[in-house]
Protein backbone atom coordinates (compact mmCIF):
# COMPACT_ATOMS: atom_id res chain seq x y z
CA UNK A 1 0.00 0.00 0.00
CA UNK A 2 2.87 2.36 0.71
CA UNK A 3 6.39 2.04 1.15
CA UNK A 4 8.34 2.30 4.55
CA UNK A 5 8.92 5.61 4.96
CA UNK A 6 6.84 7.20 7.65
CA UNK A 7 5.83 10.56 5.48
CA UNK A 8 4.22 8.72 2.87
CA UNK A 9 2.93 6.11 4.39
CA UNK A 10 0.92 7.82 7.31
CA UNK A 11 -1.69 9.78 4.77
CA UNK A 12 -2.21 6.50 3.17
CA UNK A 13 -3.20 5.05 6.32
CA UNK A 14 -5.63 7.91 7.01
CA UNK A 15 -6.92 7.44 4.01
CA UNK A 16 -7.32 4.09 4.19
CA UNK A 17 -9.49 4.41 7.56
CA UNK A 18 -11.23 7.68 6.72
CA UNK A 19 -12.65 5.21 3.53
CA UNK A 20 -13.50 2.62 6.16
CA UNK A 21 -15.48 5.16 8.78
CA UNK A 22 -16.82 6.02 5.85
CA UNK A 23 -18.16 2.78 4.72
CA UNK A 24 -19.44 1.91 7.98
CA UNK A 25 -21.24 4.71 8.20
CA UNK A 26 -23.41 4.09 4.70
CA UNK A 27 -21.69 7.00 2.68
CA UNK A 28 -20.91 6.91 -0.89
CA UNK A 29 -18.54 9.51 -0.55
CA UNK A 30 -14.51 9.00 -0.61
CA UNK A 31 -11.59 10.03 0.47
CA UNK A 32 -8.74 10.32 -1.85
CA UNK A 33 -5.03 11.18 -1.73
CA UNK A 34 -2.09 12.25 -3.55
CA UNK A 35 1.28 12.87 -2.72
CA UNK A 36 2.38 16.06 -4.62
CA UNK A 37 1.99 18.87 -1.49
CA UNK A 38 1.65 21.80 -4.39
CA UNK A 39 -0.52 22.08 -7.07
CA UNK A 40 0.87 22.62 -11.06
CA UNK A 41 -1.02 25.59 -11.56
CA UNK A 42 0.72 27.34 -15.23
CA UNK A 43 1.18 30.50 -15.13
CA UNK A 44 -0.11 32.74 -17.90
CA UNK A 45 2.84 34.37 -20.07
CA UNK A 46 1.96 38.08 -18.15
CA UNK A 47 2.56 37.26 -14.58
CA UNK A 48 5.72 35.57 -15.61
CA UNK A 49 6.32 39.02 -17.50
CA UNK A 50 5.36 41.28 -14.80
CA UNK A 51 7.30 39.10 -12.68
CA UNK A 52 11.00 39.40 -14.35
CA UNK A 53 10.09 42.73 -15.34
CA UNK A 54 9.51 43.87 -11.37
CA UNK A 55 12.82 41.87 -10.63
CA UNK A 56 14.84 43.40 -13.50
CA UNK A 57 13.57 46.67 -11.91
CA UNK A 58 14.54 45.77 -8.04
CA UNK A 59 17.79 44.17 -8.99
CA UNK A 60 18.55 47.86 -10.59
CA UNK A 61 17.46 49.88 -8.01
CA UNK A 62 19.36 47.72 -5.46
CA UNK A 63 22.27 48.55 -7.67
CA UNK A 64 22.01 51.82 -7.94
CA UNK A 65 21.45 52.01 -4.40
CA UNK A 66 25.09 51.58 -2.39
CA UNK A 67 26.86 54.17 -4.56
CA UNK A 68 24.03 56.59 -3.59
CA UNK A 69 25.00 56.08 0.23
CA UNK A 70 28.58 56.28 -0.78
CA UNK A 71 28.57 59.25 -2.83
CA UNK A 72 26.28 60.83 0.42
CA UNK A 73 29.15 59.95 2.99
CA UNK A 74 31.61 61.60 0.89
CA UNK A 75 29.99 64.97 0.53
CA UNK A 76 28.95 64.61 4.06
CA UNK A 77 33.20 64.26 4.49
CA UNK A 78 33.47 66.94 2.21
CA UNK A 79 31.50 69.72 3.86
CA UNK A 80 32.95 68.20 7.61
CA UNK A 81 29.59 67.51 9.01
CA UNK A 82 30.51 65.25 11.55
């Protein structure tokens, strides 16, 4: 029914007596199982667009970002604020 590891076997067992409670009890309902814990949902071509292009535009502004606090401490030097 499952093999010996304890994570997959464990769901299979409460599957396996959820099916039973449920037989006992008359339902025609079931219980079933899988093992993949995410769903394969595709993406559409735009969020995967709007995606790299938000990422394109962080990776540049975290680029453009130490100089800025460079260039600041040096005119701070500059003018002897400290």
């Amino acid at each position: 029914m499952c093999s010996a590891e304890p994570i997959n076997c464990f769901p299979v067992l409460v599957n396996i007596l959820s099916n039973t409670f449920l037989r006992l009890f008359n339902s025609t309902a079931r219980i079933r199982i899988w093992s993949k814990p995410f769903y394969d949902i595709p993406k559409s071509e735009i969020e995967s667009n709007v995606f790299f292009a938000y990422l394109s535009f962080v990776l540049i502004l975290a680029a453009g970002l130490p100089p800025h606090f460079a260039v600041s401490s040096m005119e701070d030097y500059k003018v002897k604020s400290m």
